[in-house]
C-alpha atoms as a PDB file:
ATOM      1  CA  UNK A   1      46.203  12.891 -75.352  1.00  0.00           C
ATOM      2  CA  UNK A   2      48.905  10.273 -74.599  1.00  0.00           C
ATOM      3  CA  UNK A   3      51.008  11.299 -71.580  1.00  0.00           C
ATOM      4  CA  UNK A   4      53.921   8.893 -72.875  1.00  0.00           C
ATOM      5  CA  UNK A   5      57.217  10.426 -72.834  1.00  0.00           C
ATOM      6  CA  UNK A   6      58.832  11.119 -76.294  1.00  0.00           C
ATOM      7  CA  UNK A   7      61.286   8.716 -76.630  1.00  0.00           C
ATOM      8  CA  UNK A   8      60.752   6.210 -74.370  1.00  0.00           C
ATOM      9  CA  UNK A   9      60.397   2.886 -75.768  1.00  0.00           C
ATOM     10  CA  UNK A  10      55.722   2.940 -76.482  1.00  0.00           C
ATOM     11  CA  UNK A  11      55.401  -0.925 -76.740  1.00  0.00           C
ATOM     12  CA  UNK A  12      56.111  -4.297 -74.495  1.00  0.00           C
ATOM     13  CA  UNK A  13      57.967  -5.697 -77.603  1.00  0.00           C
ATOM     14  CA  UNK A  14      60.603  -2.605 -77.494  1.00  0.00           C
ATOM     15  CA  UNK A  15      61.303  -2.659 -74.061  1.00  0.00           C
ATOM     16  CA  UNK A  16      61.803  -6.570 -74.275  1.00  0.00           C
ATOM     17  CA  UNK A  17      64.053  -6.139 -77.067  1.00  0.00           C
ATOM     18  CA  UNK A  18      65.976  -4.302 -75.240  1.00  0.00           C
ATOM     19  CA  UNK A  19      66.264  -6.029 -72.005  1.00  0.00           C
ATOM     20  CA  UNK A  20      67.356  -9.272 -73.764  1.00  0.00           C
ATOM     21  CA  UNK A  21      69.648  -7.105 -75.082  1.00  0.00           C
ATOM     22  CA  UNK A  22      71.133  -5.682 -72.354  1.00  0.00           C
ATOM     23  CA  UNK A  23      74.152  -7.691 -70.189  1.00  0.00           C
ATOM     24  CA  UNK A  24      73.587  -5.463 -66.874  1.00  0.00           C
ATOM     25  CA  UNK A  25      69.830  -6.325 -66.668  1.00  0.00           C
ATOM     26  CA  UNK A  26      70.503  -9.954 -67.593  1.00  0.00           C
ATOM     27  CA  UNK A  27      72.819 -10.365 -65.175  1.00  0.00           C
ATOM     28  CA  UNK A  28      71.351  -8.396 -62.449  1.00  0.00           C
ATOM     29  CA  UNK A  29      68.162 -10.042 -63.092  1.00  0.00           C
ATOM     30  CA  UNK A  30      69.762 -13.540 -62.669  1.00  0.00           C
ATOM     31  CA  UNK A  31      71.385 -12.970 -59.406  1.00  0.00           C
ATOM     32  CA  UNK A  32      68.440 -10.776 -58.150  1.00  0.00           C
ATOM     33  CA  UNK A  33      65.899 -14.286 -58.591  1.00  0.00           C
ATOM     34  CA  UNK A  34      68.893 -16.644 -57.686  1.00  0.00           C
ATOM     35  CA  UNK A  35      68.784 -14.504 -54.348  1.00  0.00           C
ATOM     36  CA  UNK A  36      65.417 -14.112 -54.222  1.00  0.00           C
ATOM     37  CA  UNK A  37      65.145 -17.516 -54.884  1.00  0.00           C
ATOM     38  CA  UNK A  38      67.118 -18.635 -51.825  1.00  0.00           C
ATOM     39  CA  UNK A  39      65.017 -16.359 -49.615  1.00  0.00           C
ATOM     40  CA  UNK A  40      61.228 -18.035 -50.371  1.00  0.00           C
ATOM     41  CA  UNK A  41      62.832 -21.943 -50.050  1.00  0.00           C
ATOM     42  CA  UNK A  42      64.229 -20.478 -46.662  1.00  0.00           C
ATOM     43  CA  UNK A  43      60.482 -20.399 -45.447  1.00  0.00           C
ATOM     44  CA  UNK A  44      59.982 -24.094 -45.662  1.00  0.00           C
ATOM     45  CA  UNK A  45      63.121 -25.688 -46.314  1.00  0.00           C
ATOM     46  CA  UNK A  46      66.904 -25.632 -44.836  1.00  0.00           C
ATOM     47  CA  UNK A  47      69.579 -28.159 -45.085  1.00  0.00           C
ATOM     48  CA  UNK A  48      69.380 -27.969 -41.541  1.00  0.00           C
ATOM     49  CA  UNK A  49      67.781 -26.386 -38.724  1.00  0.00           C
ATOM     50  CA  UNK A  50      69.988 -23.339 -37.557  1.00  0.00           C
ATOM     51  CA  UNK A  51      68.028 -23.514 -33.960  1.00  0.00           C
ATOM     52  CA  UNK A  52      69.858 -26.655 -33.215  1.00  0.00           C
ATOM     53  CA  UNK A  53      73.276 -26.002 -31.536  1.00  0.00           C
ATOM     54  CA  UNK A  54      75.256 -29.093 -32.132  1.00  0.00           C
ATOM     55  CA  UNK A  55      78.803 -28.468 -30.122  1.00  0.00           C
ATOM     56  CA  UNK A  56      79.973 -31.520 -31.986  1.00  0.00           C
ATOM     57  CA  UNK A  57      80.313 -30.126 -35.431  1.00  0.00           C
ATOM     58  CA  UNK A  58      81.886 -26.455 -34.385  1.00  0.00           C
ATOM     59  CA  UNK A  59      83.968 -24.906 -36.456  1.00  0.00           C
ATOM     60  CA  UNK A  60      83.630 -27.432 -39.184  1.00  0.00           C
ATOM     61  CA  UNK A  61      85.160 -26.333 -42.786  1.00  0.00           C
ATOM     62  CA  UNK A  62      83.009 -26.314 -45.786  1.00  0.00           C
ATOM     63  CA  UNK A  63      82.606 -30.579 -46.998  1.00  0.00           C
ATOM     64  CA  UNK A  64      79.612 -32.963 -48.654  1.00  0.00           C
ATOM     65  CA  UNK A  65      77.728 -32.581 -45.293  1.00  0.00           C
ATOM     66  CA  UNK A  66      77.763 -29.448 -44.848  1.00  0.00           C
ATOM     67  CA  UNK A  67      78.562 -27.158 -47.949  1.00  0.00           C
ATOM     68  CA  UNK A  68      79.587 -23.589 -46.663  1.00  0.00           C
ATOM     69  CA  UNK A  69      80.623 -25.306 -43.061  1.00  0.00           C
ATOM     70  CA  UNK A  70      79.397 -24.291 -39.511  1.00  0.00           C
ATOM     71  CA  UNK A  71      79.960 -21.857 -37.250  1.00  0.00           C
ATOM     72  CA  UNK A  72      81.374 -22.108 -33.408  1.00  0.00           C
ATOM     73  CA  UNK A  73      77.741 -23.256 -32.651  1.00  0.00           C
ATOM     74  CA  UNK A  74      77.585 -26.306 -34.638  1.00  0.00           C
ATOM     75  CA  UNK A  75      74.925 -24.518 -37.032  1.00  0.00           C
ATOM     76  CA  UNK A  76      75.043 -24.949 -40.607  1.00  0.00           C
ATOM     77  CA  UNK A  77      76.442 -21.625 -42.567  1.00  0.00           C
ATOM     78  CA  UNK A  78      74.329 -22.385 -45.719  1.00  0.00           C
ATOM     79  CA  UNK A  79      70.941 -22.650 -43.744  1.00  0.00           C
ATOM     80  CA  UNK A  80      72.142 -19.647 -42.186  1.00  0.00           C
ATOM     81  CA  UNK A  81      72.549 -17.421 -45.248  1.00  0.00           C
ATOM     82  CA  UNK A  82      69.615 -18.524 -46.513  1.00  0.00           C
ATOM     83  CA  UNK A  83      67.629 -17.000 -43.859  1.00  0.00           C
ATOM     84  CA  UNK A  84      69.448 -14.631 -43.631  1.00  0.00           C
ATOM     85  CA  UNK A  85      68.944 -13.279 -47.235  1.00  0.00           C
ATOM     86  CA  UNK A  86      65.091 -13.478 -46.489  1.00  0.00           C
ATOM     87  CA  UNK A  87      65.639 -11.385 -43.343  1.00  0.00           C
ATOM     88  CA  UNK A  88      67.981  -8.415 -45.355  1.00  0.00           C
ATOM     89  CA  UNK A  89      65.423  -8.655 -48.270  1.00  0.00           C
ATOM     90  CA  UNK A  90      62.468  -7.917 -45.829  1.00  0.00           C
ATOM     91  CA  UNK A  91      64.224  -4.925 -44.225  1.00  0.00           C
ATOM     92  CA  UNK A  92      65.197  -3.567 -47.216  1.00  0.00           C
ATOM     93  CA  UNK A  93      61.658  -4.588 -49.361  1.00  0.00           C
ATOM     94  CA  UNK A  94      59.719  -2.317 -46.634  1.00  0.00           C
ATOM     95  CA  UNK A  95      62.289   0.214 -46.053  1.00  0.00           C
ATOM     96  CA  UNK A  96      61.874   0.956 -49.609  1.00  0.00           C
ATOM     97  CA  UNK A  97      58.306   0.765 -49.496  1.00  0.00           C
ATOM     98  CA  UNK A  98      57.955   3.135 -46.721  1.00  0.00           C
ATOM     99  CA  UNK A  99      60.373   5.756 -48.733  1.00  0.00           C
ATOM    100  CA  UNK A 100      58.655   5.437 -51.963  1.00  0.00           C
ATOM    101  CA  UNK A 101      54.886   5.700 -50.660  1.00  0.00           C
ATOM    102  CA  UNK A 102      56.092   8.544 -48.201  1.00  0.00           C
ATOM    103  CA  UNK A 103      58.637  10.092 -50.727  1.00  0.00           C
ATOM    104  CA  UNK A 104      56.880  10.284 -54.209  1.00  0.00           C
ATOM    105  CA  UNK A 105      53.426  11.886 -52.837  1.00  0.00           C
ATOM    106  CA  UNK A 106      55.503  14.345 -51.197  1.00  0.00           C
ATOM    107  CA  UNK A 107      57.488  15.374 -54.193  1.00  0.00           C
ATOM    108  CA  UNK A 108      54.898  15.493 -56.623  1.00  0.00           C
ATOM    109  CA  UNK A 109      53.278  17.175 -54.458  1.00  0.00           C
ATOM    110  CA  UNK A 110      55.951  20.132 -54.518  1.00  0.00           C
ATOM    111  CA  UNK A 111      56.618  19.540 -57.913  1.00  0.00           C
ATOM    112  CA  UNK A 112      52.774  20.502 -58.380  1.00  0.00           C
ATOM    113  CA  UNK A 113      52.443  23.297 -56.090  1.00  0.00           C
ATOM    114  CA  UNK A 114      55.810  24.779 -56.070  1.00  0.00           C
ATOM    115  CA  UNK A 115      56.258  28.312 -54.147  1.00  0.00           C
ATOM    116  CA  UNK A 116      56.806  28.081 -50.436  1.00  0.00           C
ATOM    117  CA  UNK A 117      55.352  24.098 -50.013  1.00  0.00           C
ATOM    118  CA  UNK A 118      57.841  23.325 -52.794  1.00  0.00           C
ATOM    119  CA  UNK A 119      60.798  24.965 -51.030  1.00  0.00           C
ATOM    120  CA  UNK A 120      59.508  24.026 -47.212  1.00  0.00           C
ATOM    121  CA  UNK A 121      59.648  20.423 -48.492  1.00  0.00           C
ATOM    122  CA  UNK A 122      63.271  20.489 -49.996  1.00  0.00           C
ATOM    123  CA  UNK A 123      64.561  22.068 -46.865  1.00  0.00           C
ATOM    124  CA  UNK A 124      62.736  19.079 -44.300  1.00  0.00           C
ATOM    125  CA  UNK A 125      64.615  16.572 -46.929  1.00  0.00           C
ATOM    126  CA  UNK A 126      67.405  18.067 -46.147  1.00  0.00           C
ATOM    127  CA  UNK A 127      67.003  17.962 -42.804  1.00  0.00           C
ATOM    128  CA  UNK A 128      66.426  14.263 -43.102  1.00  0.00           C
ATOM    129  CA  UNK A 129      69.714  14.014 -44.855  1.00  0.00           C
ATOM    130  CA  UNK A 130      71.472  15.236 -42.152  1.00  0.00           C
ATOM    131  CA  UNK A 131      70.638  12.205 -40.161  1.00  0.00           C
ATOM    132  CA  UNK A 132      72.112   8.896 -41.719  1.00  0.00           C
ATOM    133  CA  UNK A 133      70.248   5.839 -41.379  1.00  0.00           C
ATOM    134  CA  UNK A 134      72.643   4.276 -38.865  1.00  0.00           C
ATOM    135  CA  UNK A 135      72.157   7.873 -36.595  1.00  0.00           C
ATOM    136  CA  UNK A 136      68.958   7.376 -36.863  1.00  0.00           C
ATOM    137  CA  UNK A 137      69.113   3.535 -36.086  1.00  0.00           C
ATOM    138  CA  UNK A 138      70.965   4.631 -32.822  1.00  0.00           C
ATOM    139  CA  UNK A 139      68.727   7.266 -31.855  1.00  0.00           C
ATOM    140  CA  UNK A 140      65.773   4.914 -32.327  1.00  0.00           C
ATOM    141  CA  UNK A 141      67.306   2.189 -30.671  1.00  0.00           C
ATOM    142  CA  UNK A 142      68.003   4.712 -27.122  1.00  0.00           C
ATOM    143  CA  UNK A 143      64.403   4.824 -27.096  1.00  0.00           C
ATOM    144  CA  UNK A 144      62.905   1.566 -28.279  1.00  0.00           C
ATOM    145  CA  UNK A 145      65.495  -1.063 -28.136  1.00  0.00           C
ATOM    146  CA  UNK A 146      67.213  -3.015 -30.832  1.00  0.00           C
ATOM    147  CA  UNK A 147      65.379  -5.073 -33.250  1.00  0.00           C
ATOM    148  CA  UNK A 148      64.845  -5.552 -37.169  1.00  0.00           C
ATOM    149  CA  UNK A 149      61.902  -3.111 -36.662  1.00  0.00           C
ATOM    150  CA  UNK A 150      63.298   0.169 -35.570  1.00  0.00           C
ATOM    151  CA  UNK A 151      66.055  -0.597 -38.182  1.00  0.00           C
ATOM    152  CA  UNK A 152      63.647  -0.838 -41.069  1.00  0.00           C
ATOM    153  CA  UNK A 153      61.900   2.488 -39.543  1.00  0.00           C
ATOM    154  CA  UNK A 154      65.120   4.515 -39.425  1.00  0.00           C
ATOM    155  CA  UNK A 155      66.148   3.055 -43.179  1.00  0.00           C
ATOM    156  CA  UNK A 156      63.043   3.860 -44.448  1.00  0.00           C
ATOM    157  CA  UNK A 157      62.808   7.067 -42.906  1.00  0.00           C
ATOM    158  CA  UNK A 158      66.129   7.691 -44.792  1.00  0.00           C
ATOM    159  CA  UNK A 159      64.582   6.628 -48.424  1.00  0.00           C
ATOM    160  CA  UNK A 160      61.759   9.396 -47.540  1.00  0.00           C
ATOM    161  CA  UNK A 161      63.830  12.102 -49.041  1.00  0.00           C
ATOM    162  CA  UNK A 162      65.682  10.053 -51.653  1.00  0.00           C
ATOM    163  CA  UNK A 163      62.464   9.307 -53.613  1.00  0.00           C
ATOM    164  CA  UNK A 164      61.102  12.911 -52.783  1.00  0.00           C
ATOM    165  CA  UNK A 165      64.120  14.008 -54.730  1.00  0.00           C
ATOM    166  CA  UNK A 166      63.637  12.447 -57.702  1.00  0.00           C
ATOM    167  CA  UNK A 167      59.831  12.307 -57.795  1.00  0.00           C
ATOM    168  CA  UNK A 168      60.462  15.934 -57.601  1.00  0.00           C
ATOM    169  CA  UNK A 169      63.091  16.589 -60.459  1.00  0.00           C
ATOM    170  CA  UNK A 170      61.155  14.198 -62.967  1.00  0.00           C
ATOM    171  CA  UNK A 171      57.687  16.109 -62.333  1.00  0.00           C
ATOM    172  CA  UNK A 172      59.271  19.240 -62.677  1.00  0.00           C
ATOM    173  CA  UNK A 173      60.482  17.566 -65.832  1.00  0.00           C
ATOM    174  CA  UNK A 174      57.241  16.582 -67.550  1.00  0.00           C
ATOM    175  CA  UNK A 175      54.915  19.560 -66.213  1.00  0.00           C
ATOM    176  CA  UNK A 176      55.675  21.965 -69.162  1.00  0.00           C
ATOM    177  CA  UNK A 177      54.788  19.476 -71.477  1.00  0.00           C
ATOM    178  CA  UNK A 178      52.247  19.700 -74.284  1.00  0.00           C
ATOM    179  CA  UNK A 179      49.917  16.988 -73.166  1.00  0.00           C
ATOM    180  CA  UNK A 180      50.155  18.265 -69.689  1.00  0.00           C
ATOM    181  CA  UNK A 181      49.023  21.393 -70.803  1.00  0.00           C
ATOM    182  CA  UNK A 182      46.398  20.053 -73.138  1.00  0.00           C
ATOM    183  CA  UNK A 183      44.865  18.316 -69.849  1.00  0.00           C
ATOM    184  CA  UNK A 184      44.679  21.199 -67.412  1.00  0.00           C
ATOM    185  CA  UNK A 185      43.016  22.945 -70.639  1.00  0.00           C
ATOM    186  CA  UNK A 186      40.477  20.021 -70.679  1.00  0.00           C
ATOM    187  CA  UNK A 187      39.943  20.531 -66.931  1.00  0.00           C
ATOM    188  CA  UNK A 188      41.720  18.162 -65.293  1.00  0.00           C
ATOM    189  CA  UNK A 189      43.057  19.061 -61.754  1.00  0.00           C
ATOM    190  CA  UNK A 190      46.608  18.722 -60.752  1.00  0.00           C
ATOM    191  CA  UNK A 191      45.980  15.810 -58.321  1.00  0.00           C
ATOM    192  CA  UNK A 192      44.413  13.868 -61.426  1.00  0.00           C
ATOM    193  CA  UNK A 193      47.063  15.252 -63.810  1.00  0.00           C
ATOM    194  CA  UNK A 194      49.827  13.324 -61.429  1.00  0.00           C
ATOM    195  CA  UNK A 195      48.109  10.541 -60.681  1.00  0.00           C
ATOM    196  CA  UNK A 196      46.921   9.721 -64.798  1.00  0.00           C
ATOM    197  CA  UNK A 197      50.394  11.530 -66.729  1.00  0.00           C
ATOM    198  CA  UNK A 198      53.157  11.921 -63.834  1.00  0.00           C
ATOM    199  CA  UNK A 199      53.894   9.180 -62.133  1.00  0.00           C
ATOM    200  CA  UNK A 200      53.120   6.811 -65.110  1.00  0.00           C
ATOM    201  CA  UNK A 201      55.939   8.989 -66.918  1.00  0.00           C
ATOM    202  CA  UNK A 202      58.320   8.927 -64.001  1.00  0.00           C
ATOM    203  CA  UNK A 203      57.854   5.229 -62.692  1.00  0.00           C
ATOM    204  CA  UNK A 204      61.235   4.176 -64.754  1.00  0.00           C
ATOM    205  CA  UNK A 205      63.164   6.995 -62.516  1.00  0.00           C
ATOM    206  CA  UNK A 206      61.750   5.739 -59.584  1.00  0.00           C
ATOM    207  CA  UNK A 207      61.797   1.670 -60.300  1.00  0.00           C
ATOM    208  CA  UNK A 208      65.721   2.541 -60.834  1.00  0.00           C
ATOM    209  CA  UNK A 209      66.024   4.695 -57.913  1.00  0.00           C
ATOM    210  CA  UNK A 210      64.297   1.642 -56.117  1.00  0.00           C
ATOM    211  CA  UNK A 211      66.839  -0.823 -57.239  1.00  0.00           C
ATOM    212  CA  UNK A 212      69.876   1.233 -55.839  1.00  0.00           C
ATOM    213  CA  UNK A 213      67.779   1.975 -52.589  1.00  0.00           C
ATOM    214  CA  UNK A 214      67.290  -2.125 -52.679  1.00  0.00           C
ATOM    215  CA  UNK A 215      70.968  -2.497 -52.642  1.00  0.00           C
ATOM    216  CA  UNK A 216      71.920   0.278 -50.262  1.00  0.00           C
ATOM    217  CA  UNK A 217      68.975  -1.016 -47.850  1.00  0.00           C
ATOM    218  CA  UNK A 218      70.866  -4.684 -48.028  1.00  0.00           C
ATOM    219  CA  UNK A 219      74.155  -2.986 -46.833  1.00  0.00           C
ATOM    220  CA  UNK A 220      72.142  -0.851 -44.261  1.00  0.00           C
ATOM    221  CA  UNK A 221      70.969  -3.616 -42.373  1.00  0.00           C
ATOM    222  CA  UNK A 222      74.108  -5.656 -42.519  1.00  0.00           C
ATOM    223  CA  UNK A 223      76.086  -2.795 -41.194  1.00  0.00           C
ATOM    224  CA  UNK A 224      73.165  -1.956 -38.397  1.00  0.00           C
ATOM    225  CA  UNK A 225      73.198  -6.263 -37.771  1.00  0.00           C
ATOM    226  CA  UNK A 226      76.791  -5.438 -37.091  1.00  0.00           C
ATOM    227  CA  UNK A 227      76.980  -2.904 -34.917  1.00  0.00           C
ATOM    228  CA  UNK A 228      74.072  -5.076 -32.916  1.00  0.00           C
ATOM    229  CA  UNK A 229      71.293  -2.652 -33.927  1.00  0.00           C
ATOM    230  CA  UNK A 230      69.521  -4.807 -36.291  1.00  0.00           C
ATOM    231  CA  UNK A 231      68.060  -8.099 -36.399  1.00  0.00           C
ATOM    232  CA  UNK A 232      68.509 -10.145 -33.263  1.00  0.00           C
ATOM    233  CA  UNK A 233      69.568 -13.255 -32.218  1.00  0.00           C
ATOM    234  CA  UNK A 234      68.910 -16.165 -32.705  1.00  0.00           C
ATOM    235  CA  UNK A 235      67.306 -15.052 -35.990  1.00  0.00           C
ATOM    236  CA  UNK A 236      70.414 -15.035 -38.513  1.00  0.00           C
ATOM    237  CA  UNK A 237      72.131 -11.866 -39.869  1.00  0.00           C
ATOM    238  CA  UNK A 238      74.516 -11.560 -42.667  1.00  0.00           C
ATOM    239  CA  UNK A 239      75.757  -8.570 -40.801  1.00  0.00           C
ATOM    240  CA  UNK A 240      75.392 -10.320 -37.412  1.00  0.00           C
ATOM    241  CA  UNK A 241      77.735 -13.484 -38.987  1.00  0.00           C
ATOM    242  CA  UNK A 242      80.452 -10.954 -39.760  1.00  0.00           C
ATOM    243  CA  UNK A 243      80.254 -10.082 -36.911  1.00  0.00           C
ATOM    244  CA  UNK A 244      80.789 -13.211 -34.698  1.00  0.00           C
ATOM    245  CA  UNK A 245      83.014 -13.817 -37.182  1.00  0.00           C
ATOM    246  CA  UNK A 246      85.524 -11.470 -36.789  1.00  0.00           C
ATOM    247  CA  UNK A 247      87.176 -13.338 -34.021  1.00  0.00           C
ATOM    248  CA  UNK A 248      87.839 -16.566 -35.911  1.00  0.00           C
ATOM    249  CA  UNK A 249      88.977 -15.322 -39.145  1.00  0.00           C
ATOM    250  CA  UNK A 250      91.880 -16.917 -38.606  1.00  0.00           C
ATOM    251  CA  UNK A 251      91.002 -20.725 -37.914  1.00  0.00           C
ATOM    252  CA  UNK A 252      87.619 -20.666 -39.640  1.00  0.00           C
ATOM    253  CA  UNK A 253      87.350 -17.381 -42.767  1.00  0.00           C
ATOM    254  CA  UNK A 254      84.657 -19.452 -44.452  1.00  0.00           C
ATOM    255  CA  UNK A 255      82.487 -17.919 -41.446  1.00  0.00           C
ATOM    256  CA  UNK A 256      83.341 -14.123 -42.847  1.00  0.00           C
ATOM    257  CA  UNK A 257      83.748 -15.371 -46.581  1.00  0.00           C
ATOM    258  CA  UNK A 258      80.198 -16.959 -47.435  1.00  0.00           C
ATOM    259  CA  UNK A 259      77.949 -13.878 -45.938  1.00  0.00           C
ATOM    260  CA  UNK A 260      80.508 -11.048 -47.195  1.00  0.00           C
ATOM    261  CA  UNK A 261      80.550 -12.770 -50.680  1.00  0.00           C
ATOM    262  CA  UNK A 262      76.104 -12.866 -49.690  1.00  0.00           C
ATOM    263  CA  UNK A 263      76.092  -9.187 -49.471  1.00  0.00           C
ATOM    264  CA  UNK A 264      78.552  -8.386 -52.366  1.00  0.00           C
ATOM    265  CA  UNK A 265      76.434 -10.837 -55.111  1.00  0.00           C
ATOM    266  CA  UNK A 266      73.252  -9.244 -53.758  1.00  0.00           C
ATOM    267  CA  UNK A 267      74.322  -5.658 -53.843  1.00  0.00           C
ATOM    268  CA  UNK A 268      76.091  -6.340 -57.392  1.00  0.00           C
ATOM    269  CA  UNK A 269      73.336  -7.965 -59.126  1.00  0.00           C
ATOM    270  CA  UNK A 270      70.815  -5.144 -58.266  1.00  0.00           C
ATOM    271  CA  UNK A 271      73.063  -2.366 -59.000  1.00  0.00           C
ATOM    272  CA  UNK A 272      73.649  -4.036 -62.305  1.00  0.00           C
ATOM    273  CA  UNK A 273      70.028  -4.537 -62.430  1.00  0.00           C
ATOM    274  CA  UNK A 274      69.308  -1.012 -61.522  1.00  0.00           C
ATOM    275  CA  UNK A 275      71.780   0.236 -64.493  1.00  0.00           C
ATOM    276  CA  UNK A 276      70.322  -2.086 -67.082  1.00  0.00           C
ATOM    277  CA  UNK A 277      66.768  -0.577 -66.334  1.00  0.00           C
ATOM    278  CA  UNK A 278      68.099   2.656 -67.169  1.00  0.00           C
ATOM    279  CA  UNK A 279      69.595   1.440 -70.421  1.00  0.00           C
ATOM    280  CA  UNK A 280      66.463   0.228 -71.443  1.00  0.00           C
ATOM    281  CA  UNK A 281      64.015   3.000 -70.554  1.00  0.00           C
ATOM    282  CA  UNK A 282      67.289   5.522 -71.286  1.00  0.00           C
ATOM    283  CA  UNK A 283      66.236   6.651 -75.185  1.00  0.00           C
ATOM    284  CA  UNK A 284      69.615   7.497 -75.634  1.00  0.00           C
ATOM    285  CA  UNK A 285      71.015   3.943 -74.651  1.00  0.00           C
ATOM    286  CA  UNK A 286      72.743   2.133 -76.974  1.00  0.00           C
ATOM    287  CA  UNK A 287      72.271  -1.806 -77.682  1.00  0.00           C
ATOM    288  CA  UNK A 288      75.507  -3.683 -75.516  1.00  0.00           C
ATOM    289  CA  UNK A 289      77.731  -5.382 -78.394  1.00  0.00           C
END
């Protein structure tokens, strides 16, 4: 028996219909690759090298040669963003990763056994919550030291609950269902009934609860870059660059202006991309005039 959820859109065609349909996932979409985008031509190609400090061309405002300016190091801003992007991206990509493949075991797990395990597992998520990831970015970094690492380990350690949550709430969702009781009646276990009718019924929650964990994992790191917790130099921050730029605003506020305005595309084109995956898995959406 199919484990499809009533309502949900059954064929490629519908859900493309929709999506072309839809001005948040269009537009999320297009900033998400544009972004994206910048990140994978960072690996082999900047306008210039951002491990050259020229002292000559400090503080230089954005012109032909050098688009978004340079910083009070001579290094280009552009080339700077552009790694920069690939190093945020890579924090947040595993971050999530580690939350989701921690996370969604652990809460279908509870959603399938329920009793005690069920409520044992709530109450260590909360426990999680207690700890922000920039708490647990500090506490890390007592122990280990600073570095891009230990911030992705406390951010993803964060996520762990997030996912649990929802994995949780949609299983709980879908286990009184007809076909779910049609396959424990064929003899299916629970560990095969999640694997072959949960989590293909829940993956919309949790690809949109990975979009907005995307974005808030992008502001994580800046604001852990910031505070010096994150990624070191000489490797470029977005965070970092608001940060050394906070003394020049003044004389140069392209150096704050082109990484803030980084962070606030990135964070608005997956939230909008997050909310236009909902619309189109959402039965209840309605087509955008």
């Amino acid at each position: 028996m199919s484990g499809t959820v009533p309502g949900n859109p059954s064929t490629l065609g519908a859900l493309a219909g929709r999506a072309l349909t839809n001005r948040s996932f269009i537009i999320g979409l297009f900033i998400t690759l544009v972004v994206a985008a910048m990140a994978l031509v960072s690996f082999f190609w900047t306008p210039f090298d951002v491990t050259r400090l020229i002292v000559a061309d400090r503080m230089q405002p954005p012109s032909s040669a050098h688009w978004f300016g340079t910083d009070h190091f001579g290094r280009d801003v552009l080339s700077m963003i552009m790694i920069g992007a690939r190093n945020s991206i890579a924090v947040a990509l595993v971050a999530v990763g580690i939350g989701m493949g921690v996370g969604v075991p652990l809460g279908c797990w509870a959603a399938a056994r329920g009793g005690w395990i069920d409520e044992a597992l709530m109450r260590f998520n909360d426990l999680i919550f207690a700890f922000p990831a920039l708490l647990s970015a500090i506490m890390i970094t007592a122990v280990f030291g600073p570095s891009a690492i230990n911030a992705i380990i406390a951010i993803g350690i964060f996520n762990i609950p997030v996912f649990a949550r929802v994995a949780r709430a949609g299983a709980l969702s879908i286990w009184p269902r007809e076909y779910i009781l049609a396959a424990r009646a064929a003899g299916k276990g629970k560990a095969r009934i999640t694997v072959e009718h949960i989590i293909p019924n829940i993956a919309n929650l949790l690809l949109v609860q990975g979009t907005i964990q995307f974005a808030l994992g992008i502001l994580a790191e800046a604001a852990l870059s910031y505070v010096g917790l994150g990624t070191q130099p000489p490797m470029p921050s977005w965070g970092r660059m608001l940060f050394d730029a906070q003394t020049v605003m003044i004389v140069a506020p392209w150096l704050a202006l082109f990484p803030g305005c980084a962070i606030l595309l990135t964070v608005l084109g997956l939230n909008l991309l997050g909310d236009g995956i909902s619309d189109i898995f959402d039965p209840r959406a309605r087509r955008r005039p």
